[in-house]
C-alpha atoms as a PDB file:
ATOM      1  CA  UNK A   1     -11.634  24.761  -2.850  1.00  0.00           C
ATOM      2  CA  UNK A   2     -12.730  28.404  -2.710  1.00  0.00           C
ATOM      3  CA  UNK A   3      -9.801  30.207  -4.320  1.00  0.00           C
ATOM      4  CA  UNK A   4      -9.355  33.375  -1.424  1.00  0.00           C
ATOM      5  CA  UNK A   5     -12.681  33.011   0.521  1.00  0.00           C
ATOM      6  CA  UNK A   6     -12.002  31.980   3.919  1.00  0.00           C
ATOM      7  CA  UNK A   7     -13.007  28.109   4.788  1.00  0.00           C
ATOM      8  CA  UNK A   8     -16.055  29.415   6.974  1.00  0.00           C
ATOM      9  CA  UNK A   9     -17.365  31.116   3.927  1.00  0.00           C
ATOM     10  CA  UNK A  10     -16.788  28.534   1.531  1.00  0.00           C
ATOM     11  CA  UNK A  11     -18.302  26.020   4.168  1.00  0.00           C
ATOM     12  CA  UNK A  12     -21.649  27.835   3.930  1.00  0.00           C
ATOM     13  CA  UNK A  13     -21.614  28.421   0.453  1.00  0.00           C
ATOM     14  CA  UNK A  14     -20.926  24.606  -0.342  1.00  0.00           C
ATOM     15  CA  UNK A  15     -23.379  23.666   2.515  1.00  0.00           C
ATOM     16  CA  UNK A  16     -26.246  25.823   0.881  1.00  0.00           C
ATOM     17  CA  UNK A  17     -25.377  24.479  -2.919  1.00  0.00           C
ATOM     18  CA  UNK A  18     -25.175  21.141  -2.190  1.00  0.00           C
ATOM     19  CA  UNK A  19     -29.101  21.481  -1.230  1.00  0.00           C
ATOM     20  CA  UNK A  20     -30.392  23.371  -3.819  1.00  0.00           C
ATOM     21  CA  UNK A  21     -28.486  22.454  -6.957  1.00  0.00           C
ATOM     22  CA  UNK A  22     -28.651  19.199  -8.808  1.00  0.00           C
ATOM     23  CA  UNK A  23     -26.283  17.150  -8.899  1.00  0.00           C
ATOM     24  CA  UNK A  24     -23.930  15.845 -11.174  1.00  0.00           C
ATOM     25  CA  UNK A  25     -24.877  12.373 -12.140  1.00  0.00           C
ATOM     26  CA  UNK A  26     -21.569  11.126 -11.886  1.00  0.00           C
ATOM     27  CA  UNK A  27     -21.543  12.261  -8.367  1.00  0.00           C
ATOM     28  CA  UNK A  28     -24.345  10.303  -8.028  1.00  0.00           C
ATOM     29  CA  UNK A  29     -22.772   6.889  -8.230  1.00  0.00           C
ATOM     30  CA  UNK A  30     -20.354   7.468  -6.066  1.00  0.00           C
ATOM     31  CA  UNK A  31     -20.351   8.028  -2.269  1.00  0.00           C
ATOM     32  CA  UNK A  32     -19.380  11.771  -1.397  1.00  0.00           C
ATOM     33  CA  UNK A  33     -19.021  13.640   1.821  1.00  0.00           C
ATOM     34  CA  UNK A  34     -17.540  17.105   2.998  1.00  0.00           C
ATOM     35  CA  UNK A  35     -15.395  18.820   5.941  1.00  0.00           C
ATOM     36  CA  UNK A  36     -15.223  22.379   6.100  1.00  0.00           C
ATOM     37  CA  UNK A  37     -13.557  23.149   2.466  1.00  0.00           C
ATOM     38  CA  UNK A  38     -12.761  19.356   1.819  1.00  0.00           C
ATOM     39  CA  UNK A  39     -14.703  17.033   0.008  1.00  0.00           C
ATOM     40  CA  UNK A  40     -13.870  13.320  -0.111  1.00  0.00           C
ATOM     41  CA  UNK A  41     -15.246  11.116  -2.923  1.00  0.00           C
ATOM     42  CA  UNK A  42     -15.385   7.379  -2.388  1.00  0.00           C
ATOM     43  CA  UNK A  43     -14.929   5.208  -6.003  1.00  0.00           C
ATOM     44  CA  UNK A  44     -15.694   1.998  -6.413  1.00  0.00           C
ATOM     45  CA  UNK A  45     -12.950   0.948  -8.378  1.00  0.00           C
ATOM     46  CA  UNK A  46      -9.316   2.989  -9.508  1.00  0.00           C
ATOM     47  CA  UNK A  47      -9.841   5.624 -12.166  1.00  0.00           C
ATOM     48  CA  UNK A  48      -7.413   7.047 -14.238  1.00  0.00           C
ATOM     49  CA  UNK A  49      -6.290  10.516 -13.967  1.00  0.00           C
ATOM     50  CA  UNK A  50      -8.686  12.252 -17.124  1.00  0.00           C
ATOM     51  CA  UNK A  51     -12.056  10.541 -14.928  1.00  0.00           C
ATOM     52  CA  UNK A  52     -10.996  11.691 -11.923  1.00  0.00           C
ATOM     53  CA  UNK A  53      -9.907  15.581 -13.693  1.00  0.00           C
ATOM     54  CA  UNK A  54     -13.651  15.343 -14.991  1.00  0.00           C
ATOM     55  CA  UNK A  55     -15.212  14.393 -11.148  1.00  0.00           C
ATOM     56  CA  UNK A  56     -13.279  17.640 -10.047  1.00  0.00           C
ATOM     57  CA  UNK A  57     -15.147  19.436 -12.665  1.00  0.00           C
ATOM     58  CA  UNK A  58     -18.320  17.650 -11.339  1.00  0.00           C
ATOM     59  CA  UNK A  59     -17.567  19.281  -7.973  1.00  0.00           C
ATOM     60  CA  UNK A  60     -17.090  22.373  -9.356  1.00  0.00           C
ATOM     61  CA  UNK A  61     -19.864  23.044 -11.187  1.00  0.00           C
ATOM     62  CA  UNK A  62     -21.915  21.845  -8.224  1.00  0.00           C
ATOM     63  CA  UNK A  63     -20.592  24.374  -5.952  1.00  0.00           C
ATOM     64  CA  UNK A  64     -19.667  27.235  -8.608  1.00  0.00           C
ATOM     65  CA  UNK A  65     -15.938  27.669  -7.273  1.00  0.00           C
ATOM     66  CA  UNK A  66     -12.982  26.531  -8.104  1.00  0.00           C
ATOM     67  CA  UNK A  67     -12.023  22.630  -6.889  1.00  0.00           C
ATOM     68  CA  UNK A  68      -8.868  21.677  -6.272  1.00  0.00           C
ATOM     69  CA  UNK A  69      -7.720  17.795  -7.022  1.00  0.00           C
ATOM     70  CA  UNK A  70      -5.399  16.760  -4.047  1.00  0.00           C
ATOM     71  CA  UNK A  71      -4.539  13.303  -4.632  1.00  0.00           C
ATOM     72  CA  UNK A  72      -6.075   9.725  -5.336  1.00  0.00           C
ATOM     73  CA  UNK A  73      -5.424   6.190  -3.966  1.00  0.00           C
ATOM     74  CA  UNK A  74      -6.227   3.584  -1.575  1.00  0.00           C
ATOM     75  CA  UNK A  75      -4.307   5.337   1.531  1.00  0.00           C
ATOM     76  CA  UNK A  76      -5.308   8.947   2.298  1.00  0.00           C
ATOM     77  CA  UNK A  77      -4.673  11.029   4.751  1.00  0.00           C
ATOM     78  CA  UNK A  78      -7.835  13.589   5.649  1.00  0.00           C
ATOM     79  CA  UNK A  79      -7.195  16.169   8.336  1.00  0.00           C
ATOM     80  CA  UNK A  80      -6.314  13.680  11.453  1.00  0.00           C
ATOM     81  CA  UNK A  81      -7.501  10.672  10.026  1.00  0.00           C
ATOM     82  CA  UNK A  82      -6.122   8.510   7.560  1.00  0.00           C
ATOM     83  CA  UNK A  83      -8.749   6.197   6.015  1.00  0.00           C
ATOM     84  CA  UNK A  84      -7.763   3.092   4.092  1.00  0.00           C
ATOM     85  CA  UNK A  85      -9.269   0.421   1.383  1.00  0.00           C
ATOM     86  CA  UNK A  86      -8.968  -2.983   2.884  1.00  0.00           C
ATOM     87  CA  UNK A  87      -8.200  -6.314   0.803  1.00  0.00           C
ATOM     88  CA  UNK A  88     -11.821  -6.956   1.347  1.00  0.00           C
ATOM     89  CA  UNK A  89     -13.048  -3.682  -0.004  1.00  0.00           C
ATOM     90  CA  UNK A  90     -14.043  -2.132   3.153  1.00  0.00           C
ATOM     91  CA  UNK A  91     -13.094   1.041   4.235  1.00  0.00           C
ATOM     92  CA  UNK A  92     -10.745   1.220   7.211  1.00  0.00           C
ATOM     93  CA  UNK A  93     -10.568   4.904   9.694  1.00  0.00           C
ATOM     94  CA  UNK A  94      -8.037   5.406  11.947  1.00  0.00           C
ATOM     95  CA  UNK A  95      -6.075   8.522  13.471  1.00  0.00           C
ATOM     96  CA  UNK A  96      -3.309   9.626  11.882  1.00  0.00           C
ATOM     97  CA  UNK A  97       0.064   9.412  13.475  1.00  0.00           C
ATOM     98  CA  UNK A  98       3.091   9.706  12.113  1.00  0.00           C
ATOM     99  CA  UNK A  99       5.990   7.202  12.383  1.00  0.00           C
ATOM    100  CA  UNK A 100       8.801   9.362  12.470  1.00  0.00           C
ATOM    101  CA  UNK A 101       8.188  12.913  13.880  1.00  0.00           C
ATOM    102  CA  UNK A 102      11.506  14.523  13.102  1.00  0.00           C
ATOM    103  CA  UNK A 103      11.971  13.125   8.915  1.00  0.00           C
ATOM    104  CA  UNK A 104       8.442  13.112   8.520  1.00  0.00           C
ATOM    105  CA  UNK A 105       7.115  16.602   9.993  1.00  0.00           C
ATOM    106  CA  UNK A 106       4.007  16.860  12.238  1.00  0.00           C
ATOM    107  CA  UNK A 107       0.821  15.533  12.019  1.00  0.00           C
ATOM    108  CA  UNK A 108      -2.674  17.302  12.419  1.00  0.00           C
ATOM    109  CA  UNK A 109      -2.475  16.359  16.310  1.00  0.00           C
ATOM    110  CA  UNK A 110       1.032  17.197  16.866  1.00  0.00           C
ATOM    111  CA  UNK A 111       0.150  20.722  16.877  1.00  0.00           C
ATOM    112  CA  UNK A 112      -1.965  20.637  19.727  1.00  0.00           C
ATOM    113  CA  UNK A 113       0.261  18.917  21.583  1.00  0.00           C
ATOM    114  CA  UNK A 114       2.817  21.370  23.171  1.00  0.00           C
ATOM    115  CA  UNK A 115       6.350  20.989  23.452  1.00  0.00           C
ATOM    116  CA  UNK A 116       7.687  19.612  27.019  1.00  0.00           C
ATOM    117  CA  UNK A 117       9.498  22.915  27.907  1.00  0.00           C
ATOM    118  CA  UNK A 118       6.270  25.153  27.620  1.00  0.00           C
ATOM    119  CA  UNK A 119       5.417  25.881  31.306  1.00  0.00           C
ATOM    120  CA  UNK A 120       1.117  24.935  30.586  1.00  0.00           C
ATOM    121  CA  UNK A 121       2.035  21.336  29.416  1.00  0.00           C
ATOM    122  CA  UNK A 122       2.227  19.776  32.509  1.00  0.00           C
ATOM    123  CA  UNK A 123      -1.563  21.856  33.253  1.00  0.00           C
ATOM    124  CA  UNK A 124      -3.335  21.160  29.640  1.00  0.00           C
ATOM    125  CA  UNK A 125      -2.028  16.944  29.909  1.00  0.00           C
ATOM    126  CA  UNK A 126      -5.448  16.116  31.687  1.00  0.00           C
ATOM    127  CA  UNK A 127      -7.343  17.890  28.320  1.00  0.00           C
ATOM    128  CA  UNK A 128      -5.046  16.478  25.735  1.00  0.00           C
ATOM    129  CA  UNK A 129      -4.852  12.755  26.909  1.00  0.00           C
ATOM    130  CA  UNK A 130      -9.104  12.964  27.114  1.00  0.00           C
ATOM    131  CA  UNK A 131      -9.198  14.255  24.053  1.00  0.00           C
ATOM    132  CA  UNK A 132      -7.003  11.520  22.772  1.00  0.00           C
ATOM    133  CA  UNK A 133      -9.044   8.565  24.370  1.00  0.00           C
ATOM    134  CA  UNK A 134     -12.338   9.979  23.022  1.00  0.00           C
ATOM    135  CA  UNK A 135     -10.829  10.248  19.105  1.00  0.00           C
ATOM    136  CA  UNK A 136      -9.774   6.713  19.315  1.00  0.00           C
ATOM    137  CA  UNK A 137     -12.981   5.262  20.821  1.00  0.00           C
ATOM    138  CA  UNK A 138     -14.865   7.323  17.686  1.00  0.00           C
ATOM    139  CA  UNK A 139     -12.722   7.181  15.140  1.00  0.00           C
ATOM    140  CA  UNK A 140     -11.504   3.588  14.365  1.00  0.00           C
ATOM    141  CA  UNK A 141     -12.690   0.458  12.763  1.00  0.00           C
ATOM    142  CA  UNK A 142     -11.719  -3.368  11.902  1.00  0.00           C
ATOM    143  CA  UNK A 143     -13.383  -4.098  14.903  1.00  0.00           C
ATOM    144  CA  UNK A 144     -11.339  -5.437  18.149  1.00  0.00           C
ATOM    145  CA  UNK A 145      -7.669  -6.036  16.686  1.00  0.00           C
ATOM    146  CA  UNK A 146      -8.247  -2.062  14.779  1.00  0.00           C
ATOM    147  CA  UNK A 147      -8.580  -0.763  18.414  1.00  0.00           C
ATOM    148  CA  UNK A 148      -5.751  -2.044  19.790  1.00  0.00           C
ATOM    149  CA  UNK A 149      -3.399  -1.583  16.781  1.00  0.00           C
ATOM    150  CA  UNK A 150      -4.605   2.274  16.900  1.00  0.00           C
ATOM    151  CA  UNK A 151      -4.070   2.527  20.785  1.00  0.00           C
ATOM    152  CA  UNK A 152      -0.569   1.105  20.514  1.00  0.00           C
ATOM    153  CA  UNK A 153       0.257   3.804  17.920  1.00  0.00           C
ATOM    154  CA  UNK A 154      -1.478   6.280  19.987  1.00  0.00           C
ATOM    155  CA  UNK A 155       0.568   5.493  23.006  1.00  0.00           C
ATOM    156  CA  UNK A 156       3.872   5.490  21.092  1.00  0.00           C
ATOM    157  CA  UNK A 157       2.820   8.739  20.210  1.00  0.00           C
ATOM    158  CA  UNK A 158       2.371  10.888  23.216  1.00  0.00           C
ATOM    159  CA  UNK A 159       5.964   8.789  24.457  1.00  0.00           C
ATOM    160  CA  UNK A 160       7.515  10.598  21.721  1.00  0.00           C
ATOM    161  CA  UNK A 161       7.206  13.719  22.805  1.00  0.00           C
ATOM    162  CA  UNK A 162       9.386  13.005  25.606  1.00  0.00           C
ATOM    163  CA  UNK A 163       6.872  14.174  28.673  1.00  0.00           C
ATOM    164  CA  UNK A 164       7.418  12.507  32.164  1.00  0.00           C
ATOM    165  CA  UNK A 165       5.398   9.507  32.576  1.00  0.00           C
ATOM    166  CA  UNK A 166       4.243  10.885  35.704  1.00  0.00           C
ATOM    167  CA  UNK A 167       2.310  13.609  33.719  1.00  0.00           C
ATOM    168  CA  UNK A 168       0.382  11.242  31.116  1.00  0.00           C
ATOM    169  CA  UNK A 169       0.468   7.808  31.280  1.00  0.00           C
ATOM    170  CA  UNK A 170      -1.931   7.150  34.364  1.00  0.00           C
ATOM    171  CA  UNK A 171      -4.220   9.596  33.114  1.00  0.00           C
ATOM    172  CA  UNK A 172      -4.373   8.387  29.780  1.00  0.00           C
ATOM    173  CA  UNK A 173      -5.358   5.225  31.066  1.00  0.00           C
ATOM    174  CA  UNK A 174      -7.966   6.071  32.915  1.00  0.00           C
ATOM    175  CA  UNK A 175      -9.327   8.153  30.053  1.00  0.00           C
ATOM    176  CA  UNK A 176      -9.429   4.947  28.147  1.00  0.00           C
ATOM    177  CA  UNK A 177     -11.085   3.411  30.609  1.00  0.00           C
ATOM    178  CA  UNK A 178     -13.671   5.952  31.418  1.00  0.00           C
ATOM    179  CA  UNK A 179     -14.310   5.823  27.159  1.00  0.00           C
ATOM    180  CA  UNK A 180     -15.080   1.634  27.884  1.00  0.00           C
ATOM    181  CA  UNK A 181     -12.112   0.827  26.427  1.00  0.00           C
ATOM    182  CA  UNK A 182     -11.235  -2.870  28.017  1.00  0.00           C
ATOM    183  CA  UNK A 183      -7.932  -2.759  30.037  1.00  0.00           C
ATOM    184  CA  UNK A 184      -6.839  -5.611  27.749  1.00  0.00           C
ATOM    185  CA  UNK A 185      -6.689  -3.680  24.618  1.00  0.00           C
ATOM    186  CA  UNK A 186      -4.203  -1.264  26.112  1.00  0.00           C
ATOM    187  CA  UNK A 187      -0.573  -1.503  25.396  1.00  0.00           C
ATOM    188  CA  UNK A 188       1.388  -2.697  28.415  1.00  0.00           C
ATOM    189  CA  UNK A 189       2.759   0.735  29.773  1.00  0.00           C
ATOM    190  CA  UNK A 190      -0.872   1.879  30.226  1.00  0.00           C
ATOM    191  CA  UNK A 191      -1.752  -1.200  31.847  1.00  0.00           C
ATOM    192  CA  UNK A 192       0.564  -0.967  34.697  1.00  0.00           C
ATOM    193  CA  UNK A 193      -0.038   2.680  34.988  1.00  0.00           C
ATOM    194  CA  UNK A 194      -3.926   1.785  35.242  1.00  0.00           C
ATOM    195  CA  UNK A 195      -2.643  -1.300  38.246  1.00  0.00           C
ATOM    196  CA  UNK A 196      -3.897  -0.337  41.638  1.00  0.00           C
ATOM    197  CA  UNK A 197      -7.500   0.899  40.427  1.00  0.00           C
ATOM    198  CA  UNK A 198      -9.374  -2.272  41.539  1.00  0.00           C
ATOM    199  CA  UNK A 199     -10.410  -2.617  37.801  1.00  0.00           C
ATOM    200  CA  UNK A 200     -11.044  -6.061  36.788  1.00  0.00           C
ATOM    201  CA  UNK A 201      -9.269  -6.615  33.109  1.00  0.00           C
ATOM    202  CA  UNK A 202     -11.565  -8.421  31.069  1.00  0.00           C
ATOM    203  CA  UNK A 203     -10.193 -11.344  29.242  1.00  0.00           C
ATOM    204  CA  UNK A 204      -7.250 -11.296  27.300  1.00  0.00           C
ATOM    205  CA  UNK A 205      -7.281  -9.596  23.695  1.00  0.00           C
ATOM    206  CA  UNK A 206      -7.851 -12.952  21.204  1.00  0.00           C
ATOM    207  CA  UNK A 207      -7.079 -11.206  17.980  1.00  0.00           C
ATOM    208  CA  UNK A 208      -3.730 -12.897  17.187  1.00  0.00           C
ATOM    209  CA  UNK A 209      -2.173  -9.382  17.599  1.00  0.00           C
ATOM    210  CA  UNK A 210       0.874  -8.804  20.341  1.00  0.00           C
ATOM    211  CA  UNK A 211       1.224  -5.709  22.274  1.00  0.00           C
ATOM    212  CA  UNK A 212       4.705  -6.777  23.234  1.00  0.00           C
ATOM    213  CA  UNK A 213       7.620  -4.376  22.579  1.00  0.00           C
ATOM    214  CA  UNK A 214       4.959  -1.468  23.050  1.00  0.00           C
ATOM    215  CA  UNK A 215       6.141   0.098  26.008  1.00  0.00           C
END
C-alpha cells in the first residue's frame, strides 16, 4: 500500500489512522494485523473474490491510500514466514524456506545469508546461525512435532548453501541449545556436532515424526 511513499512513511501514516479513524465494520469481524506496509486479514471462512475486492476497499478507506490485494488462501507466505490454516482451523507459523533454491528463487532469509566465496562468511556464521536459532524458537507452532519439522527444514537449509561444516554446524547447535531447544528435537547432523558438550539429551522426541534421512 502507499502508492510512491516510502514504507517508513506509510508505516506512520497507517500506524496513526488506525487509532484515530473508525473502522470499517467489516474489519471488525475479522482478525487484522500490520507489518510495516503489509496488512494481513484473518477470515473465518473462504470468500470469493468481489468480498474480498470490497475488504481491500475497507482498508483503504481506513488508511486513505491506495491498498493493494496480494493474494488469498489457506497457505501464505508473509515476509519470512509462511503461516498456514490447519485441518482443525488453527493457524499454523513457521519460517519460510524454500525447497528448491535454484527453480524456486530465494527466500526472505536467503538474502542475508552470503554466498560461500565472499571472504566475511566464514566471520558473520556466528551472527547468522544465532539469528537462525532465535527465529525458530519464536516463530513456530503445532507444538513439539512443529519444532522439529521447522528445525529439520532449517538445517537443510543452511546445508544448501554449501558452507564447510566446520563453519556452522557446531555453532548452530549450540545456538539451539542456548535458545532451550532440547537436543532431541534436533536433526541428527546437529546432534553429533553438539556430542562432546556434556549435555544430557532429554528423552527422545515422541511425536511419531522421524528425523532420519536429515543429515
Amino acid at each position: 500500500m502507499g502508492g510512491h511513499l516510502s514504507a517508513s512513511l506509510v508505516e506512520l501514516v497507517a500506524l496513526h489512522r488506525q487509532h484515530t479513524q473508525a473502522w470499517p465494520s467489516p474489519l471488525l469481524n475479522c482478525p487484522t494485523s500490520r507489518y510495516r506496509d503489509n496488512f494481513f486479514c484473518l477470515l473465518s471462512s473462504p470468500c470469493s473474490d468481489s468480498a474480498l475486492h470490497a475488504l481491500a476497499v475497507d482498508l483503504t478507506t481506513l488508511l486513505g491510500m491506495p491498498v493493494k490485494l496480494e493474494g488469498a488462501g489457506t497457505d501464505r507466505r508473509i515476509l519470512e514466514l509462511r503461516l498456514s490454516i490447519q485441518d482443525s482451523g488453527a493457524p499454523r507459523v513457521t519460517l519460510a524456506f524454500r525447497d528448491d533454491l535454484d527453480r524456486q528463487g530465494e527466500s526472505c532469509d536467503v538474502s542475508a545469508w552470503p554466498p560461500r566465496a565472499d571472504p566475511r562468511t566464514r566471520e558473520l556464521m556466528p551472527a547468522l546461525v544465532a539469528g537462525l536459532a532465535a527465529k525458530l524458537r519464536i516463530y513456530h507452532s503445532g507444538g513439539v512435532p512443529g519444532l522439529a519439522a521447522s528445525w529439520r527444514r532449517a538445517y537443510q537449509f543452511v546445508k544448501r548453501r554449501g558452507y564447510p561444516s566446520k563453519w556452522w554446524r557446531r555453532a548452530l547447535a549450540l545456538a539451539a541449545l542456548r535458545n532451550g531447544t532440547p537436543l532431541a528435537l534436533l536433526p541428527q547432523g546437529l546432534r553429533d556436532a553438539a556430542a562432546g558438550w556434556g549435555a544430557a539429551a532429554p528423552p527422545a522426541l515422541a511425536s511419531g515424526e522421524s528425523d532420519r534421512g536429515a543429515d
